[in-house]
C-alpha atoms as a PDB file:
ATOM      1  CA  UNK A   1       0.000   0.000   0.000  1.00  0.00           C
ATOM      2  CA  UNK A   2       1.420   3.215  -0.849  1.00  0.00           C
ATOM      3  CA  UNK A   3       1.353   6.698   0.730  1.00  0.00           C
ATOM      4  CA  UNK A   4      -2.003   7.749  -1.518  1.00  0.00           C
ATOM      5  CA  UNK A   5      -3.656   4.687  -0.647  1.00  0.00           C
ATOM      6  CA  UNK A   6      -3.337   5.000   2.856  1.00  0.00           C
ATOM      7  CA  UNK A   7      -3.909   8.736   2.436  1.00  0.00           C
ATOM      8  CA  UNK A   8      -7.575   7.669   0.332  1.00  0.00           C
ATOM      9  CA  UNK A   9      -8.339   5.133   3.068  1.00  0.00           C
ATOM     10  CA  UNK A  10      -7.579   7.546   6.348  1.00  0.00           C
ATOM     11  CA  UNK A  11     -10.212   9.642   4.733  1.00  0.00           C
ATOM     12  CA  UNK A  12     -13.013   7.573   3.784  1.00  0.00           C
ATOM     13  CA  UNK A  13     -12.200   6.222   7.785  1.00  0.00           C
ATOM     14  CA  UNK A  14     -12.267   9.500   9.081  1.00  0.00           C
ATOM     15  CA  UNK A  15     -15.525  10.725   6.610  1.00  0.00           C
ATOM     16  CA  UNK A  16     -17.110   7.934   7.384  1.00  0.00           C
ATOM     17  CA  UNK A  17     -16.965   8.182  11.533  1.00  0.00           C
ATOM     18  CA  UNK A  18     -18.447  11.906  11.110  1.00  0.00           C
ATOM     19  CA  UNK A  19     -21.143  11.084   8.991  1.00  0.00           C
ATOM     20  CA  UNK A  20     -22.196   7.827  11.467  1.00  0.00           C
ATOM     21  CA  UNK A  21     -21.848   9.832  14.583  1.00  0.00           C
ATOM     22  CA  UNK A  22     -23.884  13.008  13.109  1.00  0.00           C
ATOM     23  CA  UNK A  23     -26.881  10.231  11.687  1.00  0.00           C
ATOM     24  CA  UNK A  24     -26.756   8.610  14.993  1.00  0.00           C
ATOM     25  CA  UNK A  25     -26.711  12.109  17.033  1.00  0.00           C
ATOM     26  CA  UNK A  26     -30.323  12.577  15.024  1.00  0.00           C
ATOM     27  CA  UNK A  27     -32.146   9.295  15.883  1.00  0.00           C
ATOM     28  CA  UNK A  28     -35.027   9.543  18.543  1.00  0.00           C
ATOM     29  CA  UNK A  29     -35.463   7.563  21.288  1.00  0.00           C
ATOM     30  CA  UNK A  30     -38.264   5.954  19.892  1.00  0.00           C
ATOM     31  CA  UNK A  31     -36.283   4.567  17.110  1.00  0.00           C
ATOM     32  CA  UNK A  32     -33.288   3.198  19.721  1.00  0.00           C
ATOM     33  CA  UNK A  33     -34.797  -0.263  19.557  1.00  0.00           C
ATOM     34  CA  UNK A  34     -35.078  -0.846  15.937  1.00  0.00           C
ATOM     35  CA  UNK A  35     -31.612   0.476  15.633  1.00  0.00           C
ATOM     36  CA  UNK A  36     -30.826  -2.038  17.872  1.00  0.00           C
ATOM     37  CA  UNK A  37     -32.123  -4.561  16.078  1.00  0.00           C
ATOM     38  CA  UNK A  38     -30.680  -3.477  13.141  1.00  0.00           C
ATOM     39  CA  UNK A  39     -26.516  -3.131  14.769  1.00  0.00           C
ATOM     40  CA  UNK A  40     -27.326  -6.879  16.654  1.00  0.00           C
ATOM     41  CA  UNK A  41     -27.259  -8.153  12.774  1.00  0.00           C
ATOM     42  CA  UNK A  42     -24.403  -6.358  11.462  1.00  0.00           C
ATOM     43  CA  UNK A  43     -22.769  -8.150  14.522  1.00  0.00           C
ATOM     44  CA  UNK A  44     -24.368 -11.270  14.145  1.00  0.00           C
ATOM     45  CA  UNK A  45     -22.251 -10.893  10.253  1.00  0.00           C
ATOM     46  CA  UNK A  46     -18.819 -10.227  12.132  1.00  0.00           C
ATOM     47  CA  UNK A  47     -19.478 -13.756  14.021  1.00  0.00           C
ATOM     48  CA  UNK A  48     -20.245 -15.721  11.226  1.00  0.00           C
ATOM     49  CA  UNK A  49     -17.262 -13.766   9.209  1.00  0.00           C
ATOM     50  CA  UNK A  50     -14.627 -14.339  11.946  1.00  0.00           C
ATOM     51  CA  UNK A  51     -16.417 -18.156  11.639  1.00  0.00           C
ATOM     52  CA  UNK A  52     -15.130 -18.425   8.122  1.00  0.00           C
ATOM     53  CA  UNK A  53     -11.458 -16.439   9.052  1.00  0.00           C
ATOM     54  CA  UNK A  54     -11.128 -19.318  11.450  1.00  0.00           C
ATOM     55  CA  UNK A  55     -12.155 -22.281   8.772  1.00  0.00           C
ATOM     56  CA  UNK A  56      -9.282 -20.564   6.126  1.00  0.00           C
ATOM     57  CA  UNK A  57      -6.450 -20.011   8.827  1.00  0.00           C
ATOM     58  CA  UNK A  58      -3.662 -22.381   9.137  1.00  0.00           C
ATOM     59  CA  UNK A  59      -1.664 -20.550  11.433  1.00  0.00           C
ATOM     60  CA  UNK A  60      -1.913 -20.261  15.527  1.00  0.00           C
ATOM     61  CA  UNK A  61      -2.554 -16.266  14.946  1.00  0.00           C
ATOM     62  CA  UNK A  62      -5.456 -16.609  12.820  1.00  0.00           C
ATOM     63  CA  UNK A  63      -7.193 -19.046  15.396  1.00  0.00           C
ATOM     64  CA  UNK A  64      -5.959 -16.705  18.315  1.00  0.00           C
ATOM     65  CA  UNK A  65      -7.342 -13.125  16.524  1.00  0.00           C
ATOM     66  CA  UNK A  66     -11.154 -15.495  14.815  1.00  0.00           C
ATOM     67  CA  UNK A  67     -11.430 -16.652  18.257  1.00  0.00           C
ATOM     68  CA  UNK A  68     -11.277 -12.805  19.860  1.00  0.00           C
ATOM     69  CA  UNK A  69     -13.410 -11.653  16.951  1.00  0.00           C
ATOM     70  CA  UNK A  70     -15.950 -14.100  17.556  1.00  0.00           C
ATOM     71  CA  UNK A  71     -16.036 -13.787  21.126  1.00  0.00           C
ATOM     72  CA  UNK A  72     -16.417  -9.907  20.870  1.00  0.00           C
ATOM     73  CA  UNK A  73     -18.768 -10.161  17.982  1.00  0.00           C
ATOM     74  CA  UNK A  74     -20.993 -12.404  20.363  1.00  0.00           C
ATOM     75  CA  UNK A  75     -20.440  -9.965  23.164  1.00  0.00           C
ATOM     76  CA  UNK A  76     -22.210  -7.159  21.134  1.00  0.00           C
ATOM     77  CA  UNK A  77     -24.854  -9.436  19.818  1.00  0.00           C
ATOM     78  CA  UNK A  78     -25.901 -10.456  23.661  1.00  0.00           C
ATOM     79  CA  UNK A  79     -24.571  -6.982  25.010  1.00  0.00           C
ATOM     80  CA  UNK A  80     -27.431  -5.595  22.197  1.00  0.00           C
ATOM     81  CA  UNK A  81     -30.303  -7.660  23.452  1.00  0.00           C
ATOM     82  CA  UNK A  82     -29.970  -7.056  26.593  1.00  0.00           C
ATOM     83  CA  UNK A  83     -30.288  -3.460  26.165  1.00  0.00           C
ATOM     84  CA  UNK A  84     -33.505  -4.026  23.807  1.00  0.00           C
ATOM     85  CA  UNK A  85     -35.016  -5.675  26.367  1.00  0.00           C
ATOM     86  CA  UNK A  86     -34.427  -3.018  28.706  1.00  0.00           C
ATOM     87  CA  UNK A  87     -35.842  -0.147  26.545  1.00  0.00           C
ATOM     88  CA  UNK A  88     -38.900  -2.695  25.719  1.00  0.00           C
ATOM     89  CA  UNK A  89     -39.420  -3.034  29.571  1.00  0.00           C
ATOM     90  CA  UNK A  90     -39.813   0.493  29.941  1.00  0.00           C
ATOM     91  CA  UNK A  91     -42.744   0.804  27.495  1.00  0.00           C
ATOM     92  CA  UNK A  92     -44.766  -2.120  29.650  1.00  0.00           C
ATOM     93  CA  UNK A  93     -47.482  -1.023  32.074  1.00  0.00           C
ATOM     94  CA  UNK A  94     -47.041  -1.600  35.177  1.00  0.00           C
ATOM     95  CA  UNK A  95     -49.589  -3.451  37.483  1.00  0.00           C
ATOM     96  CA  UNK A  96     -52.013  -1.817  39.281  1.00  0.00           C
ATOM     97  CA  UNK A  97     -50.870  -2.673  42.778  1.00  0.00           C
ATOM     98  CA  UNK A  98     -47.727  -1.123  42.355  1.00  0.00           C
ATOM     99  CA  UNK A  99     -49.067   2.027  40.922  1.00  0.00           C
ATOM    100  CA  UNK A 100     -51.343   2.125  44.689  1.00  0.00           C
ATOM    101  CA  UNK A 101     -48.141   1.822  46.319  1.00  0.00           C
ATOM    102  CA  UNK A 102     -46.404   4.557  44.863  1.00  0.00           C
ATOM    103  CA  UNK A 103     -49.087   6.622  45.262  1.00  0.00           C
ATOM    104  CA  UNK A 104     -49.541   5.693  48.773  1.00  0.00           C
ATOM    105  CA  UNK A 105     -45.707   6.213  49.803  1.00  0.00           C
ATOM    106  CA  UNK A 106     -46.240   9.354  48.321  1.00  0.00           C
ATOM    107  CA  UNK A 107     -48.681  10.982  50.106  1.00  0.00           C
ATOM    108  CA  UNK A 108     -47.189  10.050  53.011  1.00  0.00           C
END
C-alpha cells in the first residue's frame, strides 16, 4: 500500500466516523430499539465472518485473533439484546398494585 492509498483510506475512515456519529446524534429515542435490532445483525455478520477467518487459517494467529473476533462479535450481539429488552421493559405497564403503592408512599 502506498502513501495515496493509505492517504484515500484515512479519509473515507475518518468521513465515514463523522457522517455515522452526526446520523446517529439525530435518531429519537423511539427509534433506539429498531436500531438495535438493526446493529445486533451487522454483529451477528462479524461472528459468522470471523467463523469463516477461522475455517481458512492455518496458522496459531489466525485461530488466536477469529477466536477474539468471535467472542467480541458475540459480546455485542448479547450486550445488544440485553439493552432491547431493557428499553422494551420500559414501554410495559405496570400493574395496578404497584401504581397504589407509589401513590400511597407518596402521600405520606
Amino acid at each position: 500500500m502506498n502513501g495515496l492509498d493509505l492517504l484515500t483510506a484515512i479519509t473515507v475512515f475518518v468521513l465515514s466516523v463523522l457522517v455515522g456519529v452526526e446520523v446517529i446524534s439525530k435518531v429519537p429515542a423511539t427509534l433506539h430499539t429498531p436500531l438495535m435490532s438493526g446493529s445486533n445483525a451487522v454483529h451477528g455478520i462479524v461472528v459468522i465472518g470471523a467463523m469463516l477467518i477461522a475455517a481458512e487459517s492455518h496458522t496459531w494467529l489466525g485461530y488466536v485473533l477469529s477466536f477474539v473476533a468471535m467472542v467480541f462479535g458475540a459480546m455485542n450481539v448479547v450486550g445488544g439484546y440485553v439493552v432491547t429488552d431493557r428499553m422494551l421493559e420500559m414501554f410495559k405497564a405496570r400493574p395496578a398494585a404497584e401504581k397504589t403503592d407509589r401513590n400511597e408512599k407518596a402521600e405520606v
